[in-house]
ModelCIF file with pLDDT and N, C-alpha, C, O atoms, coordinates in Angstrom:
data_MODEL
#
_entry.id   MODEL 
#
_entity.id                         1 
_entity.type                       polymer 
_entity.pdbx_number_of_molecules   1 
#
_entity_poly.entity_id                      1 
_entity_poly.type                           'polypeptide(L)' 
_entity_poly.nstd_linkage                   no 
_entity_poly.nstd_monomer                   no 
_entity_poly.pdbx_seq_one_letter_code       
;(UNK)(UNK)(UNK)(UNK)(UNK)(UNK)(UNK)(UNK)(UNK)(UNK)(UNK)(UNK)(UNK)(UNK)(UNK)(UNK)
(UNK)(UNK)(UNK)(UNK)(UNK)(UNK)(UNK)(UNK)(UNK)(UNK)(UNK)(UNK)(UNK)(UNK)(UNK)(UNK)
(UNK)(UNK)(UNK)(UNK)(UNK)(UNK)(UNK)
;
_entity_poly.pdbx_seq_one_letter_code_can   XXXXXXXXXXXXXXXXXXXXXXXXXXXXXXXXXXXXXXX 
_entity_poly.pdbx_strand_id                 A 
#
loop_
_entity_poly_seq.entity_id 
_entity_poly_seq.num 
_entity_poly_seq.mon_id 
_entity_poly_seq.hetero 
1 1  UNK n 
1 2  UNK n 
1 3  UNK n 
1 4  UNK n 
1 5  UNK n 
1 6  UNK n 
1 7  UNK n 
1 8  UNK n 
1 9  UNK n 
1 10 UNK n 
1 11 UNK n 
1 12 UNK n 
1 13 UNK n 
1 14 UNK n 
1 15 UNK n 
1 16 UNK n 
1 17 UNK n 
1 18 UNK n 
1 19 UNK n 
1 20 UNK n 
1 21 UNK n 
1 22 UNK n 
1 23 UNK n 
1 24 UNK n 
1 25 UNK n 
1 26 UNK n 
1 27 UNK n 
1 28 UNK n 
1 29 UNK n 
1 30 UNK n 
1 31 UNK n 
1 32 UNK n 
1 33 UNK n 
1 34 UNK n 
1 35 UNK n 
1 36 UNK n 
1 37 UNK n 
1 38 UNK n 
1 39 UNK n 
#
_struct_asym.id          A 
_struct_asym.entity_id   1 
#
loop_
_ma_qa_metric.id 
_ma_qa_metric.mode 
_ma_qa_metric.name 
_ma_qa_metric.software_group_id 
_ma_qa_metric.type 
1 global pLDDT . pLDDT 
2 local  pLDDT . pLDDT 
#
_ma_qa_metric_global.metric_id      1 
_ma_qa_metric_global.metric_value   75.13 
_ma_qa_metric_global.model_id       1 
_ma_qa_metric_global.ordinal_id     1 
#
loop_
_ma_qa_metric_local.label_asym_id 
_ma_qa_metric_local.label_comp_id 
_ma_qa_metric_local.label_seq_id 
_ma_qa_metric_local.metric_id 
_ma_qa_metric_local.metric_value 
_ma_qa_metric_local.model_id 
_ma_qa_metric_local.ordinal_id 
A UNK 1  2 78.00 1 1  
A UNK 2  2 76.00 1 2  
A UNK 3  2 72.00 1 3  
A UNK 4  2 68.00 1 4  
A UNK 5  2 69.00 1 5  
A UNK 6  2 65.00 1 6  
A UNK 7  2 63.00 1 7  
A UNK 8  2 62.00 1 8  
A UNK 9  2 67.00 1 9  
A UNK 10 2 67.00 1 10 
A UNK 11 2 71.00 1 11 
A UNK 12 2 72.00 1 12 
A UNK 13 2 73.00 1 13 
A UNK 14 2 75.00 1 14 
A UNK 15 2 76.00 1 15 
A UNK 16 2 76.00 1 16 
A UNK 17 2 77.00 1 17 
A UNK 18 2 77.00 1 18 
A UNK 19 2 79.00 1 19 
A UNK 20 2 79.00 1 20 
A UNK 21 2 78.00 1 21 
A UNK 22 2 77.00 1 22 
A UNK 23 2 76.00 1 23 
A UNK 24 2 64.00 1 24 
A UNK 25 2 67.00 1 25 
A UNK 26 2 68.00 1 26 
A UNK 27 2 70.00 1 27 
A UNK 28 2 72.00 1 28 
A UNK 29 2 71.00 1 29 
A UNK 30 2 73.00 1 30 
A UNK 31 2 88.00 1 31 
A UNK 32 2 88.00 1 32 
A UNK 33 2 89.00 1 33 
A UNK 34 2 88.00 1 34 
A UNK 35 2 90.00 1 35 
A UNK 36 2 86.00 1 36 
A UNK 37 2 86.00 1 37 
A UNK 38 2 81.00 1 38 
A UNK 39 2 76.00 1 39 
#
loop_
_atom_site.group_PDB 
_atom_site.id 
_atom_site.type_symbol 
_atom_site.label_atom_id 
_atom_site.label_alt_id 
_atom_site.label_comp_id 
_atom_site.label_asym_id 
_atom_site.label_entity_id 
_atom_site.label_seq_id 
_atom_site.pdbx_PDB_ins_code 
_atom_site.Cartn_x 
_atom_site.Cartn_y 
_atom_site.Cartn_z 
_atom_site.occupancy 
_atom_site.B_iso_or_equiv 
_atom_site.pdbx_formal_charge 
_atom_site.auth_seq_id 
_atom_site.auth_comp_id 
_atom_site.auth_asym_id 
_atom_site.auth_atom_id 
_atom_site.pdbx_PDB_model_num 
ATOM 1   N N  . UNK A 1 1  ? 21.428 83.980 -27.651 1.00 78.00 ? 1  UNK A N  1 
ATOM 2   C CA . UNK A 1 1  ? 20.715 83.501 -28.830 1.00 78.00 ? 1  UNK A CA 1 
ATOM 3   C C  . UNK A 1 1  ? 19.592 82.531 -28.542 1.00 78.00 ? 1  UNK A C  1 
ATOM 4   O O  . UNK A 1 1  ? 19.246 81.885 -29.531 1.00 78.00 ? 1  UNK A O  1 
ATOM 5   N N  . UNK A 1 2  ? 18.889 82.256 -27.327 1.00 76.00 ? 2  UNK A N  1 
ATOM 6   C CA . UNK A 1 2  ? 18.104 82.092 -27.043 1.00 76.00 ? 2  UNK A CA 1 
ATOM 7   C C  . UNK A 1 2  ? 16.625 82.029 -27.632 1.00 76.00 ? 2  UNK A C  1 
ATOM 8   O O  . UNK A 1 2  ? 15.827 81.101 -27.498 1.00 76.00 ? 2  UNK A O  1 
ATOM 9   N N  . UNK A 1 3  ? 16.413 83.431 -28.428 1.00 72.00 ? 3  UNK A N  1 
ATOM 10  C CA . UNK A 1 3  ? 15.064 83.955 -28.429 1.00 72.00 ? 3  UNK A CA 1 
ATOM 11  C C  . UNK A 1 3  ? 14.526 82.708 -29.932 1.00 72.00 ? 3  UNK A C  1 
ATOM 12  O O  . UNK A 1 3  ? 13.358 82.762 -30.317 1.00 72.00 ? 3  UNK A O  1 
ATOM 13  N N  . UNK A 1 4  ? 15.329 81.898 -30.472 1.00 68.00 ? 4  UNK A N  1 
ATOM 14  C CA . UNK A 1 4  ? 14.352 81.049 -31.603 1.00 68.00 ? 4  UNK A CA 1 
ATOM 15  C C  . UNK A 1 4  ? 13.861 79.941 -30.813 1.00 68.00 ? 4  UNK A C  1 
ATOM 16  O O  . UNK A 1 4  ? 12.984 79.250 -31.331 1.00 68.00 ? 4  UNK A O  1 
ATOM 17  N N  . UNK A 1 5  ? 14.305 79.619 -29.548 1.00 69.00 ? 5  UNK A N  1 
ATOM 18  C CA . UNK A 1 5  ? 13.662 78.456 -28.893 1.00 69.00 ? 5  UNK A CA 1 
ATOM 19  C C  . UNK A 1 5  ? 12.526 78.772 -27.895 1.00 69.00 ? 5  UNK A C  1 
ATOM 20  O O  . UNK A 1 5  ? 11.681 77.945 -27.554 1.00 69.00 ? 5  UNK A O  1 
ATOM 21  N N  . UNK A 1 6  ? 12.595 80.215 -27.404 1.00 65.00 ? 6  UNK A N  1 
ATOM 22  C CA . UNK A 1 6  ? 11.470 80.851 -26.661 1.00 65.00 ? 6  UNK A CA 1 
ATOM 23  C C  . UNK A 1 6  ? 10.135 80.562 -27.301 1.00 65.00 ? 6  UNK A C  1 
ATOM 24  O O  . UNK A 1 6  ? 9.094  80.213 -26.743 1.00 65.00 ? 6  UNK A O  1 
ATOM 25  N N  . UNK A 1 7  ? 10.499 80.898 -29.320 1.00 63.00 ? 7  UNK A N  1 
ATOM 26  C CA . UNK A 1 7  ? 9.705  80.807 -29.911 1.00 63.00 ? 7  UNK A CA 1 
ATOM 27  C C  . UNK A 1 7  ? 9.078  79.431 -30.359 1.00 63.00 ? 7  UNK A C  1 
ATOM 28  O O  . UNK A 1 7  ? 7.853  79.512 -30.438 1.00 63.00 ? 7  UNK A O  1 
ATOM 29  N N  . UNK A 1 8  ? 9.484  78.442 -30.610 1.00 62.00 ? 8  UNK A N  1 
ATOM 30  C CA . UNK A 1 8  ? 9.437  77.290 -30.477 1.00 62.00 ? 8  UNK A CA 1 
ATOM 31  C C  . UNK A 1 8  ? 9.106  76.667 -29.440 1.00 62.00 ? 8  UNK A C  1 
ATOM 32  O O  . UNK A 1 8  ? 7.879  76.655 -29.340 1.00 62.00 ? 8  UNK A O  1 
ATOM 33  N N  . UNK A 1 9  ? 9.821  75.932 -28.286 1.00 67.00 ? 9  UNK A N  1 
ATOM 34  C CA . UNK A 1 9  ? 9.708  75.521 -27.371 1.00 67.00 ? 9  UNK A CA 1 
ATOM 35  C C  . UNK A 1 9  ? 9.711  76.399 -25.684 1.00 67.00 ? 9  UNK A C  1 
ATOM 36  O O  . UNK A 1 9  ? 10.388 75.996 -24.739 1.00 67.00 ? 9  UNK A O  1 
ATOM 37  N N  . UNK A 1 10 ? 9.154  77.154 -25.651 1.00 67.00 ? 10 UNK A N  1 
ATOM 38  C CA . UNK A 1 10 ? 9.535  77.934 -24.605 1.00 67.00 ? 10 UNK A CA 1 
ATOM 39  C C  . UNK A 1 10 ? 9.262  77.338 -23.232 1.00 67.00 ? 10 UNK A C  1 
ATOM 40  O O  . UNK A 1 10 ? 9.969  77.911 -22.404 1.00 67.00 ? 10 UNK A O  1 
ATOM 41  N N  . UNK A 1 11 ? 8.298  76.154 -22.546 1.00 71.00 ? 11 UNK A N  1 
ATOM 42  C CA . UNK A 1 11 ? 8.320  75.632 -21.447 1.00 71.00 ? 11 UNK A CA 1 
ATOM 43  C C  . UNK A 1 11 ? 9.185  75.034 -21.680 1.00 71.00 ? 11 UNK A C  1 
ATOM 44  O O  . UNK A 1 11 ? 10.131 75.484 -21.033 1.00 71.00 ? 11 UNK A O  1 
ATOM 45  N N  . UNK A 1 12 ? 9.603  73.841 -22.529 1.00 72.00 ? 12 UNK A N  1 
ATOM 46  C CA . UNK A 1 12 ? 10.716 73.040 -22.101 1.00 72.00 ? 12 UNK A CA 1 
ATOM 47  C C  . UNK A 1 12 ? 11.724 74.153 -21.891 1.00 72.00 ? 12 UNK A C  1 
ATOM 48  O O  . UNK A 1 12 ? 11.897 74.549 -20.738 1.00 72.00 ? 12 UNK A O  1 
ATOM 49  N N  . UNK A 1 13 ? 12.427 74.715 -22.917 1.00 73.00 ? 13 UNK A N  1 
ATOM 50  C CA . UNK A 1 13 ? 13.466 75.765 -22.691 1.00 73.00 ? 13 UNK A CA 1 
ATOM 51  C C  . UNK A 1 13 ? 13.491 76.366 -21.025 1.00 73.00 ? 13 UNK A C  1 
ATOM 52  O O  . UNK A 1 13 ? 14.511 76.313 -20.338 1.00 73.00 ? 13 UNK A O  1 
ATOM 53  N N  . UNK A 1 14 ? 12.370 76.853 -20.611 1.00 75.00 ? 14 UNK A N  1 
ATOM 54  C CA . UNK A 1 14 ? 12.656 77.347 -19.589 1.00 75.00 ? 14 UNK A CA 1 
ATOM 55  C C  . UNK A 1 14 ? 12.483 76.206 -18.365 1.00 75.00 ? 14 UNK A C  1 
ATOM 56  O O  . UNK A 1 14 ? 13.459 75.980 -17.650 1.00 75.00 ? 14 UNK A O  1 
ATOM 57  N N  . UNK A 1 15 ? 11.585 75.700 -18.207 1.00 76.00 ? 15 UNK A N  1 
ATOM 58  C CA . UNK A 1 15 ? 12.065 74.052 -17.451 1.00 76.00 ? 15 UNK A CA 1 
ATOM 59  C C  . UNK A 1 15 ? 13.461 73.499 -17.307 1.00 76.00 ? 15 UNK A C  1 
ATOM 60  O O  . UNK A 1 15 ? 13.999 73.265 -16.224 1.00 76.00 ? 15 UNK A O  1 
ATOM 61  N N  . UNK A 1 16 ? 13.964 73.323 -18.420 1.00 76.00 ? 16 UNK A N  1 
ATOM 62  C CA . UNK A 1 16 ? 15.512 72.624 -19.060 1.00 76.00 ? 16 UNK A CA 1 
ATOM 63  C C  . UNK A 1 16 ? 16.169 73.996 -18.224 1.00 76.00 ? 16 UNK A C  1 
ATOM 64  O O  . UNK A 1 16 ? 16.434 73.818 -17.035 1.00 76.00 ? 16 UNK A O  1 
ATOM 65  N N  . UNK A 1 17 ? 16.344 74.891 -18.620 1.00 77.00 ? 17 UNK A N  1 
ATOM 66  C CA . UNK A 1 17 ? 17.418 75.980 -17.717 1.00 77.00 ? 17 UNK A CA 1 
ATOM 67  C C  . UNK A 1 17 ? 17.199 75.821 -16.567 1.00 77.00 ? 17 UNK A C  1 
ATOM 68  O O  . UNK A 1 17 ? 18.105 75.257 -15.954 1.00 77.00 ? 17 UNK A O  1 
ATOM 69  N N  . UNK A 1 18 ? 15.999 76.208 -15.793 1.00 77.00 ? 18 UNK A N  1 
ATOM 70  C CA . UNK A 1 18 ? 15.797 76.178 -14.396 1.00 77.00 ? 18 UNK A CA 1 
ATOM 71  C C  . UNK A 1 18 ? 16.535 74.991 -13.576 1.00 77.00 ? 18 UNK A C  1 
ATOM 72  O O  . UNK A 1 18 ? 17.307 75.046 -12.619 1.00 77.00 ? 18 UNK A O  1 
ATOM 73  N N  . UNK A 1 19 ? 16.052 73.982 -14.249 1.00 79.00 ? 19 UNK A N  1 
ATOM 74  C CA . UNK A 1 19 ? 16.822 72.700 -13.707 1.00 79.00 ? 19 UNK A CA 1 
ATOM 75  C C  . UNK A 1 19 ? 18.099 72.830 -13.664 1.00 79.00 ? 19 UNK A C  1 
ATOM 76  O O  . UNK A 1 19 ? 18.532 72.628 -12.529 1.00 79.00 ? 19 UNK A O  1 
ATOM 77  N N  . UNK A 1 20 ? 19.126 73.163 -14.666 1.00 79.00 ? 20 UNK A N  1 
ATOM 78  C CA . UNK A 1 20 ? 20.431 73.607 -14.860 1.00 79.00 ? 20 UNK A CA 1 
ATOM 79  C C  . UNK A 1 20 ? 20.486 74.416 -14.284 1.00 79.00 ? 20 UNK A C  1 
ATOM 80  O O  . UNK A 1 20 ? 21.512 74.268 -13.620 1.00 79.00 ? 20 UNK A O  1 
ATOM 81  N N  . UNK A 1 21 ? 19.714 75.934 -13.855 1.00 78.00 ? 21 UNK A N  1 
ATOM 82  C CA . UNK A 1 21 ? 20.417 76.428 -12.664 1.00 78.00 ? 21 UNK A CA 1 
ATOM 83  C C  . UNK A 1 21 ? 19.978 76.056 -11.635 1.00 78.00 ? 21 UNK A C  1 
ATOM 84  O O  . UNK A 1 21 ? 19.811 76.978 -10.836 1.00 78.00 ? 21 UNK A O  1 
ATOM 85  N N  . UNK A 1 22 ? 19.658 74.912 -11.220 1.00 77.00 ? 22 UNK A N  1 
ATOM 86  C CA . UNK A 1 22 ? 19.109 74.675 -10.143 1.00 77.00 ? 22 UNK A CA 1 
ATOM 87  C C  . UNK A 1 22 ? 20.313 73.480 -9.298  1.00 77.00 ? 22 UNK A C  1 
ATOM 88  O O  . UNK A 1 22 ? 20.263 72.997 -8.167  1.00 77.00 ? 22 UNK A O  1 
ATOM 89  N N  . UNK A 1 23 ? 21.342 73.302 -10.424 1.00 76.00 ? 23 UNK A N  1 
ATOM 90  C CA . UNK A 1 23 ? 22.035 72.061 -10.013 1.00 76.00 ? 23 UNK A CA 1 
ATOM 91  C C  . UNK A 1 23 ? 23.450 73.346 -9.675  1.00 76.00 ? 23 UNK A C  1 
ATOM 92  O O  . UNK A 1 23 ? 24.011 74.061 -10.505 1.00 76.00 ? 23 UNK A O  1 
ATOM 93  N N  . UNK A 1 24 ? 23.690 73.258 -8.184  1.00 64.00 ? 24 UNK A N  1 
ATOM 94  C CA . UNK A 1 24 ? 24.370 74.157 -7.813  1.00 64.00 ? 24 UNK A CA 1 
ATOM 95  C C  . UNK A 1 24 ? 25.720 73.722 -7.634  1.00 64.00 ? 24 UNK A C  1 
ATOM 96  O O  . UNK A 1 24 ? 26.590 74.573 -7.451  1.00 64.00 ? 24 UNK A O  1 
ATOM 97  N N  . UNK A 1 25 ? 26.044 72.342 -7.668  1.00 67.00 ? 25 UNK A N  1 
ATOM 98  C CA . UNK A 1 25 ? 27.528 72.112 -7.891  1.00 67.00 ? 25 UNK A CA 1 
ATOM 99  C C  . UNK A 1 25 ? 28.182 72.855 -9.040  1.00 67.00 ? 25 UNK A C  1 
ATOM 100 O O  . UNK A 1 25 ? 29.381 73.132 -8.998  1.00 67.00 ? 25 UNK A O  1 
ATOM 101 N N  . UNK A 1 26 ? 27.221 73.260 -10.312 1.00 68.00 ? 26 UNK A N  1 
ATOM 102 C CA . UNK A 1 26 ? 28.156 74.034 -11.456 1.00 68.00 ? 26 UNK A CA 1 
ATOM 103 C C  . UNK A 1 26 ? 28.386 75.128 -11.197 1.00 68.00 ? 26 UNK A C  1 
ATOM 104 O O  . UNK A 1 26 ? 29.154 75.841 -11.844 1.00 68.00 ? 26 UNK A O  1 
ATOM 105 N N  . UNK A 1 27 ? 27.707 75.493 -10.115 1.00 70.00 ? 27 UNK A N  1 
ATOM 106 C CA . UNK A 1 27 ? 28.492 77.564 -9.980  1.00 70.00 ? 27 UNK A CA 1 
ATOM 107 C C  . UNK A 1 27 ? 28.819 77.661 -8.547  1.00 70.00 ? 27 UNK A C  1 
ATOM 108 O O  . UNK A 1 27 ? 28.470 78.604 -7.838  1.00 70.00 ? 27 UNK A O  1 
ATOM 109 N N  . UNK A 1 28 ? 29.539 76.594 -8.133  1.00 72.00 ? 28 UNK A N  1 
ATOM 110 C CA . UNK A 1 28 ? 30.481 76.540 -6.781  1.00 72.00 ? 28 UNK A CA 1 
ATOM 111 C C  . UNK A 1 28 ? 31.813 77.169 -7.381  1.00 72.00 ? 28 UNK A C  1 
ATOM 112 O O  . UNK A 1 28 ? 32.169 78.115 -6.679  1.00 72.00 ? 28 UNK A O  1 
ATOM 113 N N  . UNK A 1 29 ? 32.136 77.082 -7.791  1.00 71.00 ? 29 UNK A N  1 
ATOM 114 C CA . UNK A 1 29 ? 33.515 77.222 -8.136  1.00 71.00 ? 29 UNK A CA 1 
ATOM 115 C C  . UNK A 1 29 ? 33.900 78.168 -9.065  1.00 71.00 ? 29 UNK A C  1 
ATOM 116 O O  . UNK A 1 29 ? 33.810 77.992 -10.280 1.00 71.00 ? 29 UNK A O  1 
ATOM 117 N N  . UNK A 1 30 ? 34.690 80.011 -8.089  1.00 73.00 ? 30 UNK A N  1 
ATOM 118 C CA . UNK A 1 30 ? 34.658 80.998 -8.870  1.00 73.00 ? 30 UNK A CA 1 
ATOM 119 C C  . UNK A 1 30 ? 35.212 80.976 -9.975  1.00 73.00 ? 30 UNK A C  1 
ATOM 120 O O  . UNK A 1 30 ? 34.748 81.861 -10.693 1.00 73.00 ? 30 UNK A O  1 
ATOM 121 N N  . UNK A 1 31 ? 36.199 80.225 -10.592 1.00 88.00 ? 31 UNK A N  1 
ATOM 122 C CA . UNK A 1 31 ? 36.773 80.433 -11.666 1.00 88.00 ? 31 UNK A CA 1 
ATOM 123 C C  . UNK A 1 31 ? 35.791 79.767 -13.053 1.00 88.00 ? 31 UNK A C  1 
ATOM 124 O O  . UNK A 1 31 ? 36.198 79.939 -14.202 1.00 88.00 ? 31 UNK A O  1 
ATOM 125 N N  . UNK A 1 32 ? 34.703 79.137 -12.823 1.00 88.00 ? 32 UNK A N  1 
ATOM 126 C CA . UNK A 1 32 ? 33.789 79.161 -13.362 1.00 88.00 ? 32 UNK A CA 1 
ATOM 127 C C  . UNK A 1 32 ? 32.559 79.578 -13.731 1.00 88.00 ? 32 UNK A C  1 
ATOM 128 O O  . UNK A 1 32 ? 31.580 78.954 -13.319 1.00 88.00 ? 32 UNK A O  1 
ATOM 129 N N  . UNK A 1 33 ? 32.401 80.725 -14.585 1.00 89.00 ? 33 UNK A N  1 
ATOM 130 C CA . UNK A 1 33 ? 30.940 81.641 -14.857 1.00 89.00 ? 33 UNK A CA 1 
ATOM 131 C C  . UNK A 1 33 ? 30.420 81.541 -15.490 1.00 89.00 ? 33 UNK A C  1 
ATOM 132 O O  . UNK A 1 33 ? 30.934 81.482 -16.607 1.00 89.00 ? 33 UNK A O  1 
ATOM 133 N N  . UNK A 1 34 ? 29.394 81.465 -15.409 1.00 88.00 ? 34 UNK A N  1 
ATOM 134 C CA . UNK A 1 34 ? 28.254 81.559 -16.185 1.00 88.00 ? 34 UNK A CA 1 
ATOM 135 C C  . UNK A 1 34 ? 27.318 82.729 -16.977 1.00 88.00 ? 34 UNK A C  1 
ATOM 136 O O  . UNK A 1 34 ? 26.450 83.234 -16.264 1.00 88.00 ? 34 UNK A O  1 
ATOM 137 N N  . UNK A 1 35 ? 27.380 83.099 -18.035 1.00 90.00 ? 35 UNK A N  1 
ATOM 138 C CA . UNK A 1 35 ? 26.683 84.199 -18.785 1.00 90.00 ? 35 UNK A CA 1 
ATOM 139 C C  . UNK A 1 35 ? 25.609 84.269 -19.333 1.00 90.00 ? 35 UNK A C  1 
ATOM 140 O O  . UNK A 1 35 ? 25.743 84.375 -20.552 1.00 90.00 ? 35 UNK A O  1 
ATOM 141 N N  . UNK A 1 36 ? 24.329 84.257 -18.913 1.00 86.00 ? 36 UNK A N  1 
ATOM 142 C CA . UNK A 1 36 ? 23.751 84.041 -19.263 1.00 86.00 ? 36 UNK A CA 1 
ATOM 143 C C  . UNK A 1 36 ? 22.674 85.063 -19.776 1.00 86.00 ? 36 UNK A C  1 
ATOM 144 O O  . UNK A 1 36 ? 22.103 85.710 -18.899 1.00 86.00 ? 36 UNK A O  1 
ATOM 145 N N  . UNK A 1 37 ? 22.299 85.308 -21.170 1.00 86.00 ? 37 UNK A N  1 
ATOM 146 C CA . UNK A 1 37 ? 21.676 86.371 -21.675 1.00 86.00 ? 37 UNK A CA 1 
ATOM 147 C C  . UNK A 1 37 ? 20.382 85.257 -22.099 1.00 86.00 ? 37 UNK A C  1 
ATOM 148 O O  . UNK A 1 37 ? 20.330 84.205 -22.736 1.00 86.00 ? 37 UNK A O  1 
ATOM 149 N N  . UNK A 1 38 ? 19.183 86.303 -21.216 1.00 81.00 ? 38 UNK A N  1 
ATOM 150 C CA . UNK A 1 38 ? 17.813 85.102 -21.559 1.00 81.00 ? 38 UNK A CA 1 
ATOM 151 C C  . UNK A 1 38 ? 16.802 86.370 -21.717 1.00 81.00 ? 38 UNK A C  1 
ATOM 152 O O  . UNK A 1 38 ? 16.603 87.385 -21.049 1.00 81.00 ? 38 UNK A O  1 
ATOM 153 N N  . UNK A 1 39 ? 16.308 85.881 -22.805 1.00 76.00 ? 39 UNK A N  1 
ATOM 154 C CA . UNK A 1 39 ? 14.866 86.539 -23.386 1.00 76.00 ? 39 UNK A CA 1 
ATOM 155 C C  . UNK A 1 39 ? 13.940 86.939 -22.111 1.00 76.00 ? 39 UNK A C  1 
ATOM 156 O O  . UNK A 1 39 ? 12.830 87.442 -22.288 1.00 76.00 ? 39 UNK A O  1 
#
């Protein structure tokens, strides 16, 4: 559900994620996944 902030804010939005996937302690650990459906 992404696509109303693409429309709105779409650099921060995609800045703000990148950074979050960029912090790799959150997807060390298999029993934790991440799903991510992006415009």
């Amino acid at each position: 559900g992404l696509e109303k902030w693409v429309t709105i804010e779409p650099e921060r939005l995609a800045t703000d994620l990148a950074n979050f996937l960029s912090a790799l302690i959150l997807f060390e650990r298999t029993k934790l996944v991440y799903k991510f459906f992006v415009p």
